[in-house]
C-alpha atoms as a PDB file:
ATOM      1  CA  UNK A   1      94.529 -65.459 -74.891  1.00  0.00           C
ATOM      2  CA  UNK A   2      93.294 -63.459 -72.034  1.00  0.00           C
ATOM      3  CA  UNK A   3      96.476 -62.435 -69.891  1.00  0.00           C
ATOM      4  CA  UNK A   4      95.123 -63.888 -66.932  1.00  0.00           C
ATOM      5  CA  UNK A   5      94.769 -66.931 -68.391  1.00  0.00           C
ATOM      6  CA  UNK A   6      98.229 -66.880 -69.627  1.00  0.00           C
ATOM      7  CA  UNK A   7      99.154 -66.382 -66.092  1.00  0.00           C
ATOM      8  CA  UNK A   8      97.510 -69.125 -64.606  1.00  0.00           C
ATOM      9  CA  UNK A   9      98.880 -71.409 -67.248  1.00  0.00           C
ATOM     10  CA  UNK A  10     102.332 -70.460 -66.459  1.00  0.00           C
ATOM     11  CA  UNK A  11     102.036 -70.227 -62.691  1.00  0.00           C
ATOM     12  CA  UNK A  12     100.602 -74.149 -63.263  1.00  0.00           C
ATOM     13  CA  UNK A  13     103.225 -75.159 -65.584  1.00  0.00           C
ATOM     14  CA  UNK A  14     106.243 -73.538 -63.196  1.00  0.00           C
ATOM     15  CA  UNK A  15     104.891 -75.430 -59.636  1.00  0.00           C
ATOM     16  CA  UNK A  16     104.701 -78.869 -62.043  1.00  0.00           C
ATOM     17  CA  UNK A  17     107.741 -78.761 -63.006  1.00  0.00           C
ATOM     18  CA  UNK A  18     108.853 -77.910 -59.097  1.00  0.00           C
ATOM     19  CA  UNK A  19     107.067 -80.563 -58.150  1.00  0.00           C
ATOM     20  CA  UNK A  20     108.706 -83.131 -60.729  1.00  0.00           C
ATOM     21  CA  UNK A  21     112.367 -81.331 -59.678  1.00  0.00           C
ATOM     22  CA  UNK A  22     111.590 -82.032 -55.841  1.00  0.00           C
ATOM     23  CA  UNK A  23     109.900 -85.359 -56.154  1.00  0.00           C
ATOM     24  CA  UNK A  24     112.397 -86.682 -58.550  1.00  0.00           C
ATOM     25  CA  UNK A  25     115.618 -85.743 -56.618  1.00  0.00           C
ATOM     26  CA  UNK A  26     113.528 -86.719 -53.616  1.00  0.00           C
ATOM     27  CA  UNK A  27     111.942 -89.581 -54.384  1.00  0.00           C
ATOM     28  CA  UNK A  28     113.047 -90.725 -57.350  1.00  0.00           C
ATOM     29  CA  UNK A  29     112.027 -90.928 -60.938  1.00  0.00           C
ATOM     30  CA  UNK A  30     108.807 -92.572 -60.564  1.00  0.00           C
ATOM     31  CA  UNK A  31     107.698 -89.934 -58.580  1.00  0.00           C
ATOM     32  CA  UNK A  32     108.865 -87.170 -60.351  1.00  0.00           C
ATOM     33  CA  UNK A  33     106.945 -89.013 -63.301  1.00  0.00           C
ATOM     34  CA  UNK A  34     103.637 -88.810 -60.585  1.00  0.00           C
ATOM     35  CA  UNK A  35     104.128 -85.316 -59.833  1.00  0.00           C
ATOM     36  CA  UNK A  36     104.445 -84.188 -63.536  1.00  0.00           C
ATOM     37  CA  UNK A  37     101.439 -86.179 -64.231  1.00  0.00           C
ATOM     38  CA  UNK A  38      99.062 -84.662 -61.763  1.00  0.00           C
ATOM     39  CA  UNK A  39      99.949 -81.462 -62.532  1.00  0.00           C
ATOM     40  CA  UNK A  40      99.354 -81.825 -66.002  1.00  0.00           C
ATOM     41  CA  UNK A  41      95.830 -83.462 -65.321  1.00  0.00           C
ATOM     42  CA  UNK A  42      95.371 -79.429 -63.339  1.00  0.00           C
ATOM     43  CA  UNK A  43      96.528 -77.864 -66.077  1.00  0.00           C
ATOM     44  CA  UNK A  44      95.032 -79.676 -69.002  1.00  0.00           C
ATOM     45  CA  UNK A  45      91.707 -79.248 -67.189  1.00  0.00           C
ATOM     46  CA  UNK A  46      92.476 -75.270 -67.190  1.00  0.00           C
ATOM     47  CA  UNK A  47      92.882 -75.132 -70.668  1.00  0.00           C
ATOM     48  CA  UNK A  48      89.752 -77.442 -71.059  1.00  0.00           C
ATOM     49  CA  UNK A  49      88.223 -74.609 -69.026  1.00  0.00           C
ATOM     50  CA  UNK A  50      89.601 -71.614 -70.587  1.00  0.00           C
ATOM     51  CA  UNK A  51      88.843 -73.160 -74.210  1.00  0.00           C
ATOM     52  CA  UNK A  52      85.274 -73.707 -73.577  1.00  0.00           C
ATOM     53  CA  UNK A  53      84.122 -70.688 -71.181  1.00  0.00           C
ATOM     54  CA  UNK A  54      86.311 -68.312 -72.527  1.00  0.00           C
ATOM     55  CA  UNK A  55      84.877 -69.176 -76.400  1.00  0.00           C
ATOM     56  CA  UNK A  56      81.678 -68.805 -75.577  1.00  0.00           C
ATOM     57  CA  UNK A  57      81.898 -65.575 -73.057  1.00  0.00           C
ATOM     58  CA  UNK A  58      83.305 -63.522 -75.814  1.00  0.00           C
ATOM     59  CA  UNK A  59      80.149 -63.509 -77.503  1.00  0.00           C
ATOM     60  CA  UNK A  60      78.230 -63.873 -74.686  1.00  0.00           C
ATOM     61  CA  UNK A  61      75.562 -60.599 -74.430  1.00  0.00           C
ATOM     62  CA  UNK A  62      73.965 -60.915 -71.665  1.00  0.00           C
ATOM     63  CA  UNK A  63      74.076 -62.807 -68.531  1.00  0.00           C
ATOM     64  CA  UNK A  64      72.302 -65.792 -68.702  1.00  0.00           C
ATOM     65  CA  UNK A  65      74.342 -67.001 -71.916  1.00  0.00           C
ATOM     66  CA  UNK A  66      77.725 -65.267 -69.823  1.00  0.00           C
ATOM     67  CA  UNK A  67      77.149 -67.964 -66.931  1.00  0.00           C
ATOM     68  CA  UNK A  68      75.733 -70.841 -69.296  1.00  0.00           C
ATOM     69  CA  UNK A  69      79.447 -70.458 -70.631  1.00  0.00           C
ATOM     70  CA  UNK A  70      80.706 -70.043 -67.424  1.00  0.00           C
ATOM     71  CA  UNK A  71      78.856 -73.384 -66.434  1.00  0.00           C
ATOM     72  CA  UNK A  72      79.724 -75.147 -69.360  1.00  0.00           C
ATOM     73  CA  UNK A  73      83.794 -74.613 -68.858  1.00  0.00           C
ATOM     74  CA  UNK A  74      83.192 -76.166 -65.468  1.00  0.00           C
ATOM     75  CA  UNK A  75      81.886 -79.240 -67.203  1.00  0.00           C
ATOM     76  CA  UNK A  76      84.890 -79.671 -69.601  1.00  0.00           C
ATOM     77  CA  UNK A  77      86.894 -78.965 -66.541  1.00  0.00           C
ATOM     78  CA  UNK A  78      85.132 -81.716 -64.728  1.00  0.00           C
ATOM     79  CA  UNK A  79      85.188 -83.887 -67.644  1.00  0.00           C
ATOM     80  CA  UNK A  80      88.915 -83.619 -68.770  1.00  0.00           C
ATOM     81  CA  UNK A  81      89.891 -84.481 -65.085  1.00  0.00           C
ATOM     82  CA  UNK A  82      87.491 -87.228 -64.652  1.00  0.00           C
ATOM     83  CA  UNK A  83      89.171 -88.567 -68.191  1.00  0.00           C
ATOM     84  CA  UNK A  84      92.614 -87.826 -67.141  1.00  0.00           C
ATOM     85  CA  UNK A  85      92.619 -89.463 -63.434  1.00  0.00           C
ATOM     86  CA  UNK A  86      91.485 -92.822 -65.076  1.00  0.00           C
ATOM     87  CA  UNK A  87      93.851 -92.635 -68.024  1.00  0.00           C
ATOM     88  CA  UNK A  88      96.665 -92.416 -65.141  1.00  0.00           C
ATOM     89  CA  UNK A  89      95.912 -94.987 -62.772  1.00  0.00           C
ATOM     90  CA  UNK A  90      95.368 -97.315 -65.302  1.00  0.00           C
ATOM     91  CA  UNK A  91      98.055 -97.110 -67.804  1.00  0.00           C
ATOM     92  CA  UNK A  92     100.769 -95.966 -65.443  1.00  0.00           C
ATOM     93  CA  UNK A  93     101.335 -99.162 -62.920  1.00  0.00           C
ATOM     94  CA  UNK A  94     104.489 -97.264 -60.990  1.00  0.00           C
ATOM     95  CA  UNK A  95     102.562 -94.248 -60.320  1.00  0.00           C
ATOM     96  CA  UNK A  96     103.337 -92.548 -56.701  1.00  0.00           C
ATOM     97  CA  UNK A  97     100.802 -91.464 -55.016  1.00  0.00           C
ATOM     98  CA  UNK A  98     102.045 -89.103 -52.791  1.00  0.00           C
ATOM     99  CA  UNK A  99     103.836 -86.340 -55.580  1.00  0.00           C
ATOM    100  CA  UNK A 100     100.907 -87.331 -58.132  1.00  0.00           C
ATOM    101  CA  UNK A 101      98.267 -85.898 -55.735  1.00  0.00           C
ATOM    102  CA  UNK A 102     100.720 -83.164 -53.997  1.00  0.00           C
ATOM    103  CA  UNK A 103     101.462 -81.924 -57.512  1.00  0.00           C
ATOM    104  CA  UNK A 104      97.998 -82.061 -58.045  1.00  0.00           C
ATOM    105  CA  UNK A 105      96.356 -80.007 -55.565  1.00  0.00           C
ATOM    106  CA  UNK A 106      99.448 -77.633 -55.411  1.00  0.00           C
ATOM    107  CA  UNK A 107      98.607 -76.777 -59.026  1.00  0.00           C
ATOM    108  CA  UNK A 108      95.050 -76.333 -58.456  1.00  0.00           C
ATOM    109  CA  UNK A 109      95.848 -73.549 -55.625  1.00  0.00           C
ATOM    110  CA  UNK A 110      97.282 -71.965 -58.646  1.00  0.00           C
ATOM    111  CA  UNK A 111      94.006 -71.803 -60.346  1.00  0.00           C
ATOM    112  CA  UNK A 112      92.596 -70.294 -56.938  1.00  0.00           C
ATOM    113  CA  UNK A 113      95.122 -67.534 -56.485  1.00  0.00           C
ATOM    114  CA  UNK A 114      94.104 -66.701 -59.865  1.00  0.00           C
ATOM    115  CA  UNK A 115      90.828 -66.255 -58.710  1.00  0.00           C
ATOM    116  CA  UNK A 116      92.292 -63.686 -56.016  1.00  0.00           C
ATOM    117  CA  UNK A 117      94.678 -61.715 -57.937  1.00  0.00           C
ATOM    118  CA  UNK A 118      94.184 -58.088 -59.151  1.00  0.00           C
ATOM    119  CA  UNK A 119      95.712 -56.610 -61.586  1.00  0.00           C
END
């Protein structure tokens, strides 16, 4: 796995499980449930991501089948999220909002920085 990937993965996984901590002692367990859960929906749709853009760019040789990869990652992404965001709000009836989205858009800034970062 590309290092960078690896990183954002990690970076994802560590503010989730922040998220859960502070929601939970905050809030409760319901909400430390939420905040796990929309961080996971950020980081499953990274790996959704990484699995299909990252598959295809490695044998990608030029640049139209490079961003067709690219492009098709996003999709997944999209997809997986889409998928994910139902799943929760309708199997999980004690779902808090609040940490669920928090979590969720703190995790995605992860993703972001990523974008950002040098090596």
């Amino acid at each position: 796995m590309h290092p960078q990937v690896r990183w954002v993965l990690r970076s994802q996984l560590l503010v989730t499980l922040l998220a859960g901590l502070v929601a939970g002692l905050t809030l409760g367990t319901n909400a430390a449930v939420s905040a796990v859960l929309g961080g996971g929906i950020a980081i499953a749709s990274a790996l959704a991501y990484a699995w299909r853009a990252l598959r295809s760019a490695r044998v990608a040789v030029d640049a139209r089948r490079a961003l067709n990869a690219q492009v098709l990652g996003e999709g997944y992404k999209f997809a997986v999220t889409l998928l994910l965001f139902s799943l929760v709000f309708t199997a999980y009836a004690a779902l808090v909002p609040l940490p669920f989205f928090l979590a969720y858009a703190a995790t995605i800034v992860v993703y972001w920085i990523a974008l950002l970062r040098q090596r």
